[in-house]
Protein backbone atom coordinates (compact mmCIF):
# COMPACT_ATOMS: atom_id res chain seq x y z
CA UNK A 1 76.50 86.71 62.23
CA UNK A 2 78.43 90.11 61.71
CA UNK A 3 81.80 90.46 63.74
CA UNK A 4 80.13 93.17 65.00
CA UNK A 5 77.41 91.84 66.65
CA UNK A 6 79.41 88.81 67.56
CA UNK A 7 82.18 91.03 68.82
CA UNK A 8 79.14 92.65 71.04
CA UNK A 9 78.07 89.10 72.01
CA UNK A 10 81.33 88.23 73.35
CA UNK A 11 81.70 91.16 75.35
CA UNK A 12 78.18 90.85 76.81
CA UNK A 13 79.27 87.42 77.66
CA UNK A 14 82.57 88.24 79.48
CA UNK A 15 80.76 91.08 81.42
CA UNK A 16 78.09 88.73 82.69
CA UNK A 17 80.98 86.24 83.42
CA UNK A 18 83.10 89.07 85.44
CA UNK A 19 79.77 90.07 87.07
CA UNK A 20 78.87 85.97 88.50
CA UNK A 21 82.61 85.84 89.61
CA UNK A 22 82.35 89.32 91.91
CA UNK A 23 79.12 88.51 92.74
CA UNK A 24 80.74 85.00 94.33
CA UNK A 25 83.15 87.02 95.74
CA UNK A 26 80.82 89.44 97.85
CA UNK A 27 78.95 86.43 98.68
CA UNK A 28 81.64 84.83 100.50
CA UNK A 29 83.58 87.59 101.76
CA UNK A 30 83.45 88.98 105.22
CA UNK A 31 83.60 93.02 104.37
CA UNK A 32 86.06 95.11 106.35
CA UNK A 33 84.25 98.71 106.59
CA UNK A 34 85.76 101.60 107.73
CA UNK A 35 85.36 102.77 111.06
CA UNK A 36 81.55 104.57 112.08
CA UNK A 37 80.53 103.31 108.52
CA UNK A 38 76.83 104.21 109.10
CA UNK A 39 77.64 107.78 109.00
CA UNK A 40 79.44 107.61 105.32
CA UNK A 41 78.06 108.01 102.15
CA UNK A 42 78.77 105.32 99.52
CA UNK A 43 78.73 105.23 95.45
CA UNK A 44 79.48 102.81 93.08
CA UNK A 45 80.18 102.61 89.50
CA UNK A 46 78.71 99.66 87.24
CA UNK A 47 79.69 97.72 83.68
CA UNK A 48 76.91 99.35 82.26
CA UNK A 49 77.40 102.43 83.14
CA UNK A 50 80.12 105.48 83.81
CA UNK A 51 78.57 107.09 85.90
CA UNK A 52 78.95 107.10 89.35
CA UNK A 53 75.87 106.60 91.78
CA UNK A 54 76.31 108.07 94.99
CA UNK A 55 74.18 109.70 97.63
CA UNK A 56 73.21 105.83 99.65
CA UNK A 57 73.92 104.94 103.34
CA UNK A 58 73.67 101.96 104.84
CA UNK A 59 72.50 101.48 108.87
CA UNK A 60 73.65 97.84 109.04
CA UNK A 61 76.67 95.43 107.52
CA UNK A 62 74.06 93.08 106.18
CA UNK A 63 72.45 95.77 104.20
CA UNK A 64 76.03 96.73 102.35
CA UNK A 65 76.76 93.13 101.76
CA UNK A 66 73.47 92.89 100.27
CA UNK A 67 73.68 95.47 97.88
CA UNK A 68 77.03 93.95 96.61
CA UNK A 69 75.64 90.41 96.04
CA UNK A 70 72.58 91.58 94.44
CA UNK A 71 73.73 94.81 92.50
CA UNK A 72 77.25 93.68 91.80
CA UNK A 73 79.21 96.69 90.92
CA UNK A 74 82.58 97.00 89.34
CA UNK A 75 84.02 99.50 91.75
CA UNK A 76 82.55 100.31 95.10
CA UNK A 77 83.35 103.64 97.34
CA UNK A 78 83.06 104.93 100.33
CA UNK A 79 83.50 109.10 101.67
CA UNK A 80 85.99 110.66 103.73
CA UNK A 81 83.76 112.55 105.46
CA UNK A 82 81.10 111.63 108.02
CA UNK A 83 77.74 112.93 107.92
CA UNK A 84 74.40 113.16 109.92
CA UNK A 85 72.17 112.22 106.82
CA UNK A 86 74.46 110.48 104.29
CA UNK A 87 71.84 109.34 102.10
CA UNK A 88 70.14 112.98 101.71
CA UNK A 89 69.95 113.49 97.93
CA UNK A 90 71.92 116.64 98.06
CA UNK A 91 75.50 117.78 99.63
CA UNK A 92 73.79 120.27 101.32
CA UNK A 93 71.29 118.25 103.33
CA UNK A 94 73.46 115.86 104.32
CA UNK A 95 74.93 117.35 107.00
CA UNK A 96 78.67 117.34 106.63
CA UNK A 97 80.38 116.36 110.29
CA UNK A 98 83.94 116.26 109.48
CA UNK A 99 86.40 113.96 107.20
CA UNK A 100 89.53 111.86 107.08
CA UNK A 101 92.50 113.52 105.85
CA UNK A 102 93.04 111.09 102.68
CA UNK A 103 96.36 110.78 100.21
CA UNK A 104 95.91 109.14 96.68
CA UNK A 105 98.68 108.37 94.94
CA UNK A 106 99.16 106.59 91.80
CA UNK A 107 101.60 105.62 89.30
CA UNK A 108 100.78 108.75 87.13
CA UNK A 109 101.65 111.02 89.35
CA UNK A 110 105.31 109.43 89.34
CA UNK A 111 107.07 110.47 86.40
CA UNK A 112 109.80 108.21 86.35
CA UNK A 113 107.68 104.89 86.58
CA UNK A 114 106.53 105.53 82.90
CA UNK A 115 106.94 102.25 80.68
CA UNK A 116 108.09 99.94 83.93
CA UNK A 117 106.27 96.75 84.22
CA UNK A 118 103.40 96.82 86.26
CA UNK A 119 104.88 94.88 89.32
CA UNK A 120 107.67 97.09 89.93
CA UNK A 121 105.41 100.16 88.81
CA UNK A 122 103.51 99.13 92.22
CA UNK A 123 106.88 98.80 94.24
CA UNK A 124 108.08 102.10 93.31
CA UNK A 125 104.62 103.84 94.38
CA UNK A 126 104.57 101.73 97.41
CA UNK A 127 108.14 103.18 98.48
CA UNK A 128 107.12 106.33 97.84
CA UNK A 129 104.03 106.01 99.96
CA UNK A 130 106.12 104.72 103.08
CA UNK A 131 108.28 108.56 102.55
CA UNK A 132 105.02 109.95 103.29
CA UNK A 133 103.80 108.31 105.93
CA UNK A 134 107.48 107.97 107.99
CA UNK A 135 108.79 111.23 106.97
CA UNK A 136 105.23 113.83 107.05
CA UNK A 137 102.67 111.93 108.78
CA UNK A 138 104.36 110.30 111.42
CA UNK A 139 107.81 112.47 111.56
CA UNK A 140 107.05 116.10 110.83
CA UNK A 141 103.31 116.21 111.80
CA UNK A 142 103.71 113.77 114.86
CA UNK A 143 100.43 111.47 114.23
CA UNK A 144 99.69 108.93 116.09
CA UNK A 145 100.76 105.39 113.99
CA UNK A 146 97.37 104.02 115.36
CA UNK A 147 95.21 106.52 113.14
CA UNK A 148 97.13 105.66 109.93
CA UNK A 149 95.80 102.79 107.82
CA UNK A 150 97.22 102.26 104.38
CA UNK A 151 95.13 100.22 101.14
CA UNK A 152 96.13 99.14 98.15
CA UNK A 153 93.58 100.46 95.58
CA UNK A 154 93.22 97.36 93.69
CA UNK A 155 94.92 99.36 90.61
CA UNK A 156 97.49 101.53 90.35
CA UNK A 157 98.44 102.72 93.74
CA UNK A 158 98.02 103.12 97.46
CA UNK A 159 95.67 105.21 99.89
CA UNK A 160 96.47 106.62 103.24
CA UNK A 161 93.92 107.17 105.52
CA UNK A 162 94.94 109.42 108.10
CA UNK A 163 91.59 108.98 110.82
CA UNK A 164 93.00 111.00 114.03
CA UNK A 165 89.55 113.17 114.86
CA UNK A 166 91.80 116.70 115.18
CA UNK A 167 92.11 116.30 111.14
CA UNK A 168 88.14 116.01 111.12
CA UNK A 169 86.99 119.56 111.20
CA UNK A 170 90.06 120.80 108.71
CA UNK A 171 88.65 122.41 105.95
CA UNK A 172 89.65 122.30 102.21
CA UNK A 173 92.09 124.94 102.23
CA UNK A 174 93.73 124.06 105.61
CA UNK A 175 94.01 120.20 103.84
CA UNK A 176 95.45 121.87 100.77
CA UNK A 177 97.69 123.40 102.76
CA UNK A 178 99.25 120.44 103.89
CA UNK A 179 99.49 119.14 100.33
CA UNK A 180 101.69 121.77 99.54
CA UNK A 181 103.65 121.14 102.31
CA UNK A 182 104.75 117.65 101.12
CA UNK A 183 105.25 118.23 97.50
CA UNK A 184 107.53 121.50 98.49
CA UNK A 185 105.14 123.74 96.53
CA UNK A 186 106.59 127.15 96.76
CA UNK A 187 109.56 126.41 98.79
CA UNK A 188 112.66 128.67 98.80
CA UNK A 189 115.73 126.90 98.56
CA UNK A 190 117.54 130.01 99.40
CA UNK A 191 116.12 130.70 102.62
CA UNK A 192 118.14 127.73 103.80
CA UNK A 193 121.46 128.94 104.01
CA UNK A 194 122.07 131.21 107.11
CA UNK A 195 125.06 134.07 106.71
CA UNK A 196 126.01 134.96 109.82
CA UNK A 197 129.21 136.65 110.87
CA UNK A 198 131.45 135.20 113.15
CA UNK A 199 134.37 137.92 113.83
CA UNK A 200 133.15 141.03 114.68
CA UNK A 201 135.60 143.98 115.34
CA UNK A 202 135.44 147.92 114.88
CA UNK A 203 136.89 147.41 111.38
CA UNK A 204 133.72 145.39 110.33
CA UNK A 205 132.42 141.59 110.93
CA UNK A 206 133.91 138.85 108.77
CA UNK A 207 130.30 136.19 107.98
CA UNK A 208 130.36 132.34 106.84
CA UNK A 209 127.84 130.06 105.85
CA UNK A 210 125.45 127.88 107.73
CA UNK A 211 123.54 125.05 106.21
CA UNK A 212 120.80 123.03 107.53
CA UNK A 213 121.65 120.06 110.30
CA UNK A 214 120.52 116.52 109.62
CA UNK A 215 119.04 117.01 113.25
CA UNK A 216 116.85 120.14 112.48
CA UNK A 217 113.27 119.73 112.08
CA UNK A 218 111.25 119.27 108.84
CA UNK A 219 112.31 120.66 105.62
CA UNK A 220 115.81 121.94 107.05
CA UNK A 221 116.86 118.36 108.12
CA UNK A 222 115.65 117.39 104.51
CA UNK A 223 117.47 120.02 102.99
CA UNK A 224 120.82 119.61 105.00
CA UNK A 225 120.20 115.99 104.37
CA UNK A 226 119.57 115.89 100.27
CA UNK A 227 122.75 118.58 100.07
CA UNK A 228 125.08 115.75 101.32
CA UNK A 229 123.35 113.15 99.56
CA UNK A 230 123.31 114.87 96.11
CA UNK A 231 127.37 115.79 97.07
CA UNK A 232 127.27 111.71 97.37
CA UNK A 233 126.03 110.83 94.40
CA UNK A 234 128.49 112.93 92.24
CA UNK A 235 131.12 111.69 94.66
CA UNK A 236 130.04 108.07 92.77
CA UNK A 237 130.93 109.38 89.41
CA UNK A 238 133.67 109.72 86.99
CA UNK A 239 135.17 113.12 87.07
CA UNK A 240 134.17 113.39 83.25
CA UNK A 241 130.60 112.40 84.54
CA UNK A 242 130.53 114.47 87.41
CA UNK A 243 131.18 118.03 85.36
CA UNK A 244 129.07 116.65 82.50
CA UNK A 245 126.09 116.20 85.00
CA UNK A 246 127.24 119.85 87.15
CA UNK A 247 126.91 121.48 83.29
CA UNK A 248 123.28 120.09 82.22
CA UNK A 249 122.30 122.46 85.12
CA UNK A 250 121.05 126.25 84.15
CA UNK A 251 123.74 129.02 83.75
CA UNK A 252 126.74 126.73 85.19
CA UNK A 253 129.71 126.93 82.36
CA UNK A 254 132.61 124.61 82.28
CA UNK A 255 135.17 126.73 84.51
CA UNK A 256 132.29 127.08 87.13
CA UNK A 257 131.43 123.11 87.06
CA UNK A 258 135.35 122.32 87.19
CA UNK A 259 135.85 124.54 90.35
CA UNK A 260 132.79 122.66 92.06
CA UNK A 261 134.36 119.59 91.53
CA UNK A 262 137.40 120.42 92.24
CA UNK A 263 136.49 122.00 95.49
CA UNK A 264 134.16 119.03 96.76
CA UNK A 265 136.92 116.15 95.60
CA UNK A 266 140.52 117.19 95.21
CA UNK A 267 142.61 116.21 98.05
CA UNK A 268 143.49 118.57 100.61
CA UNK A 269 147.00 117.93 101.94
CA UNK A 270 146.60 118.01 106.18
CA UNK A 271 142.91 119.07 105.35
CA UNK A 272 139.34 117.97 104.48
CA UNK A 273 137.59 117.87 101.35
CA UNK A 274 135.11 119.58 100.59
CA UNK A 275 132.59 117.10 100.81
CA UNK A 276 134.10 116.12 104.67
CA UNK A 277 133.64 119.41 105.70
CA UNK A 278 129.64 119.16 103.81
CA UNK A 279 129.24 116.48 106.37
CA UNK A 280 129.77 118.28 109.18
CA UNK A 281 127.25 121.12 108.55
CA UNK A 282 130.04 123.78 106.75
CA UNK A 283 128.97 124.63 103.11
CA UNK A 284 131.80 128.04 102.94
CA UNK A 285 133.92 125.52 101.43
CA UNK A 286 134.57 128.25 98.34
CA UNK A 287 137.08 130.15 97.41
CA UNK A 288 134.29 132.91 96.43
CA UNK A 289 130.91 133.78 96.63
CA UNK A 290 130.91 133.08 92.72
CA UNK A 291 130.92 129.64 93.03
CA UNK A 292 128.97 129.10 96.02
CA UNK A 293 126.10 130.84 94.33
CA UNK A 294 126.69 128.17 91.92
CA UNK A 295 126.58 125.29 93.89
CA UNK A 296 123.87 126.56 96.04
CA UNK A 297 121.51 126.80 92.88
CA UNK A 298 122.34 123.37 92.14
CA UNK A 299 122.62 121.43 95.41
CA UNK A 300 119.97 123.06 96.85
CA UNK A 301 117.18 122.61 94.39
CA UNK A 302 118.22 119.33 93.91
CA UNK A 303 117.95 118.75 97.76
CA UNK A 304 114.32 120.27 97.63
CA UNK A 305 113.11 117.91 94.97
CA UNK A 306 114.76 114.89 96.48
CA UNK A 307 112.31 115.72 99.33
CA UNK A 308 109.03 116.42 97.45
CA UNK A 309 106.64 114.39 97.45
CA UNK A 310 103.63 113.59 95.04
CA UNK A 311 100.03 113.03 95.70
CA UNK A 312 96.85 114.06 94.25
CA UNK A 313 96.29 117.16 95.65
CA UNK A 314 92.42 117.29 94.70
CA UNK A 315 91.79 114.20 96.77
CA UNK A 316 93.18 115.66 99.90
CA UNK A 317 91.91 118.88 99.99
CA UNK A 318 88.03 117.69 98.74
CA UNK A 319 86.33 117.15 102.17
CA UNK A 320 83.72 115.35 100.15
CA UNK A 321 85.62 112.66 98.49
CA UNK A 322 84.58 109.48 97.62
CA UNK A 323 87.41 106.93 98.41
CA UNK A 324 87.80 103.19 97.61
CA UNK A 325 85.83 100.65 99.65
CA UNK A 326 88.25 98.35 101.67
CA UNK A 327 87.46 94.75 100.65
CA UNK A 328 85.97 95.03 97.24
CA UNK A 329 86.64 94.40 93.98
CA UNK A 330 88.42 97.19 91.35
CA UNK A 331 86.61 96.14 88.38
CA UNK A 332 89.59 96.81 86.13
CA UNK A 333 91.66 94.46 88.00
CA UNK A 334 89.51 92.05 89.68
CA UNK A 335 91.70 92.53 92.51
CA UNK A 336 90.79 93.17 95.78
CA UNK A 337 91.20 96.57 97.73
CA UNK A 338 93.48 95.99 100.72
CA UNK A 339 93.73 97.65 104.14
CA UNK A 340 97.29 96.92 106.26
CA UNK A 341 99.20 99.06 108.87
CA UNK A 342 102.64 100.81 108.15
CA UNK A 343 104.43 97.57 109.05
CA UNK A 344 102.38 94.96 107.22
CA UNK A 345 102.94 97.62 103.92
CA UNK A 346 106.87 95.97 104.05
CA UNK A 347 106.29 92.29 103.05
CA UNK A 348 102.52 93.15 101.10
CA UNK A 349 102.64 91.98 97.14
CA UNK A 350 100.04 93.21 95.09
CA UNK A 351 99.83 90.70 92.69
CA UNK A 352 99.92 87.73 95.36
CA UNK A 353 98.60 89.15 98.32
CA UNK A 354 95.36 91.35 96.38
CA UNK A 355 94.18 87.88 94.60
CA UNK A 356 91.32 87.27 95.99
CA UNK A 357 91.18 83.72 97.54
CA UNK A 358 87.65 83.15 96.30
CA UNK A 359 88.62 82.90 92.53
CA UNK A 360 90.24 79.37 92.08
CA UNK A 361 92.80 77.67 90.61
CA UNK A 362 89.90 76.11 88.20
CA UNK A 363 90.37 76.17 84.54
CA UNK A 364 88.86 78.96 82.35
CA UNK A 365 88.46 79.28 78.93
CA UNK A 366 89.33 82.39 77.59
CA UNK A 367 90.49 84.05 73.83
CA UNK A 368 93.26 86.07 74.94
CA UNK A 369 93.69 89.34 72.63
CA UNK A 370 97.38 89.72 71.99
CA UNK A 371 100.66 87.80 73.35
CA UNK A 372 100.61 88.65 77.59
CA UNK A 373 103.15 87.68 80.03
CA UNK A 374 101.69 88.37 83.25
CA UNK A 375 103.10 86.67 87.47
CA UNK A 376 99.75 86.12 89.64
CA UNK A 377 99.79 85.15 92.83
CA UNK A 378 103.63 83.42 92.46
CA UNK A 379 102.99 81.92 89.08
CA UNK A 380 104.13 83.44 85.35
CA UNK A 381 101.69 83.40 82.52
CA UNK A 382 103.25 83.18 78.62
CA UNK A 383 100.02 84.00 76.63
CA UNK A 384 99.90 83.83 73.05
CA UNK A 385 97.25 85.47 71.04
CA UNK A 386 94.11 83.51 71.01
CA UNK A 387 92.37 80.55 72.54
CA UNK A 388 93.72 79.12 75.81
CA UNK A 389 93.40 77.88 79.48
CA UNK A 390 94.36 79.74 82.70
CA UNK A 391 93.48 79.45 86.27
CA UNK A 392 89.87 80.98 87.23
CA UNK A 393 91.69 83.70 88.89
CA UNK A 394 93.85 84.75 86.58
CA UNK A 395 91.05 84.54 84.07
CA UNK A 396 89.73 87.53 86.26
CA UNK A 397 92.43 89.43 85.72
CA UNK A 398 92.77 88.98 82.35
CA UNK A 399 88.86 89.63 81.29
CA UNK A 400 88.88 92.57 84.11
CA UNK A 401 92.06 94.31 81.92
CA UNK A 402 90.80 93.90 78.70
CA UNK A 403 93.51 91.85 77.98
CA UNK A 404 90.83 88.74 77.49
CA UNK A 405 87.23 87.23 76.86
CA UNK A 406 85.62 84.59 77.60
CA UNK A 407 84.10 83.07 74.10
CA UNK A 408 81.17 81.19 75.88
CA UNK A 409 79.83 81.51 79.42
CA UNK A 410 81.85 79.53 81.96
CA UNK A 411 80.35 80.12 85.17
């Protein structure tokens, strides 16, 4: 037979295989929909297609869970928004009643994870989804914890659901809106130090410099906070570091990044340092306005992007978004999407905790494509290239990545 054709064999086989294994899964598992499910649309994606088909409701649990088991889809979704008719064949007729305010975000939308392993690729995303929801959701936009509810994707990242009904009605721009809020978009760093004058007399006022408070409210307490914090970090440097890193900023020469440092860290005899006197709230710490300029351009956009934020900003602000069903199965993972509170988001693992417990521990055959070294659910895999065992559920994973096949049908 041509490799072609048996190349086409094989991969018929491992879909089917991948199907019977989900379609196990959905048999057995007792579905966690989100709340007034009957009034959401749903769409799902198939092996066989990439394409997603949307525009079905479902009145009753049983009738989901049927569709699962008998249809067995690779990925399965469910909208934001609730609707009177959400099986009408157009947006139009459906009958839009509101939506959850929804946050994607992902590994790609975090620079820095680039070329990490995929396990600590999912911790970094998963701090950066607690910033959002302690610092924005629950700190600067006061939301009730008991209308947040946070899910692994099964993938790449983490959703937030954000269910309070005053968020229903918001409309794309007022959601986009908010987006821009967290990720800082436009922000002026400038506008955060205050000159005020403090001496006033009839020969003219003599002015100092505020900066923000770590008690202030939103962005100024994030500001006042990521000043000191940046101040910090060069603090932990070398001197030779410290003016290297001040120069690899725009427009700052060597004199200027010598005076910063020397301003911040040289010992003051009977006096502060600079940096002290940063801690309490005082940023005219200068000799000039020359260098202050310079340190404000640098300390304060630095602050501002400590504080940003990323998300996928088309998610949020689409009121008709189709969203991840909690429950079932990514079908480029095989593992299972996960719903959990703020709290529970501490101690969760992806790669133990998103397993699902229906795939066993149950030899599989599989031809594995190139060397792998993968940890599922507590236990390393060192795959050489070609024919091998592995558990059942790590089989999943393997034949859901690509990573795998399974050279004859074993379930």
């Amino acid at each position: 037979m041509p490799k072609e054709k048996t190349d086409q064999r094989t991969q018929a086989l491992t879909i089917r295989w991948i199907q019977a294994m989900f379609r196990r899964y959905y048999d057995k598992v007792e579905l966690k929909l989100p709340p007034r499910f009957a009034r959401r649309e749903y769409g799902f994606m198939f092996y066989d297609s990439d394409m997603v088909q949307r525009h079905l409701g479902f009145a009753r649990a049983e009738d989901l869970k049927e569709y699962l088991v008998t249809r067995t889809p690779a990925h399965a979704y469910h909208s934001a928004a609730y609707y009177q008719r959400p099986d009408a064949p157009t947006m139009e007729e459906k009958g839009w009643l509101g939506a959850d305010l929804i946050f994607d975000l992902d590994a790609d939308h975090i620079a820095r994870v680039k070329g990490m392993p995929y396990e600590q690729m999912l911790e970094e995303v998963k701090g950066e989804i607690k910033k959002i929801v302690d610092q924005y959701l629950l700190g600067d936009f006061g939301l009730d914890e008991k209308y947040i509810s946070i899910s692994f994707s099964g993938g790449r990242g983490y959703h937030i659901h954000a269910r309070d009904p005053h968020l229903w009605p918001l409309g794309a721009h007022e959601r986009r809106e908010i987006v821009d809020y967290i990720t800082g978009t436009d922000l002026d760093p400038g506008s955060f130090i205050k000159r005020e004058a403090y001496d006033v007399s009839r020969w003219g006022a003599k002015y100092r410099y505020s900066m923000p408070s770590s008690k202030d409210p939103g962005w100024r307490r994030r500001v006042g906070r990521g000043i000191i914090a940046e101040a910090e970090r060069l603090e932990s440097m070398s001197k030779d570091e410290a003016i290297q890193h001040l120069r690899g900023f725009d427009r700052v020469g060597p004199k200027a990044a010598e005076e910063i440092y020397k301003t911040l860290f040289a010992p003051v005899k009977g006096g502060q340092r600079g940096i002290d006197k940063l801690r309490e709230g005082r940023i005219d710490i200068f000799p000039s306005d020359r260098y202050l300029n310079d340190f404000r351009k640098i300390y304060l956009q630095a602050a501002v992007d400590l504080g940003k934020r990323e998300t996928d900003e088309p998610v949020t602000s689409d009121v008709k978004r189709l969203i991840r069903l909690v429950s079932s199965l990514h079908g480029k993972t095989g593992f299972m999407v996960v719903s959990m509170t703020r709290d529970q988001l501490d101690d969760f693992r992806p790669l133990r905790d998103a397993v699902p417990p229906a795939f066993r521990d149950d030899p599989v055959r599989v031809e594995v494509a190139k060397a792998t070294r993968l940890t599922l659910r507590g236990e390393t895999f060192n795959l050489s290239e070609g024919l091998t065992e592995v558990p059942e559920y790590a089989a999943v994973f393997l034949t859901c990545r690509g990573l795998a096949t399974i050279p004859q049908v074993s379930a």
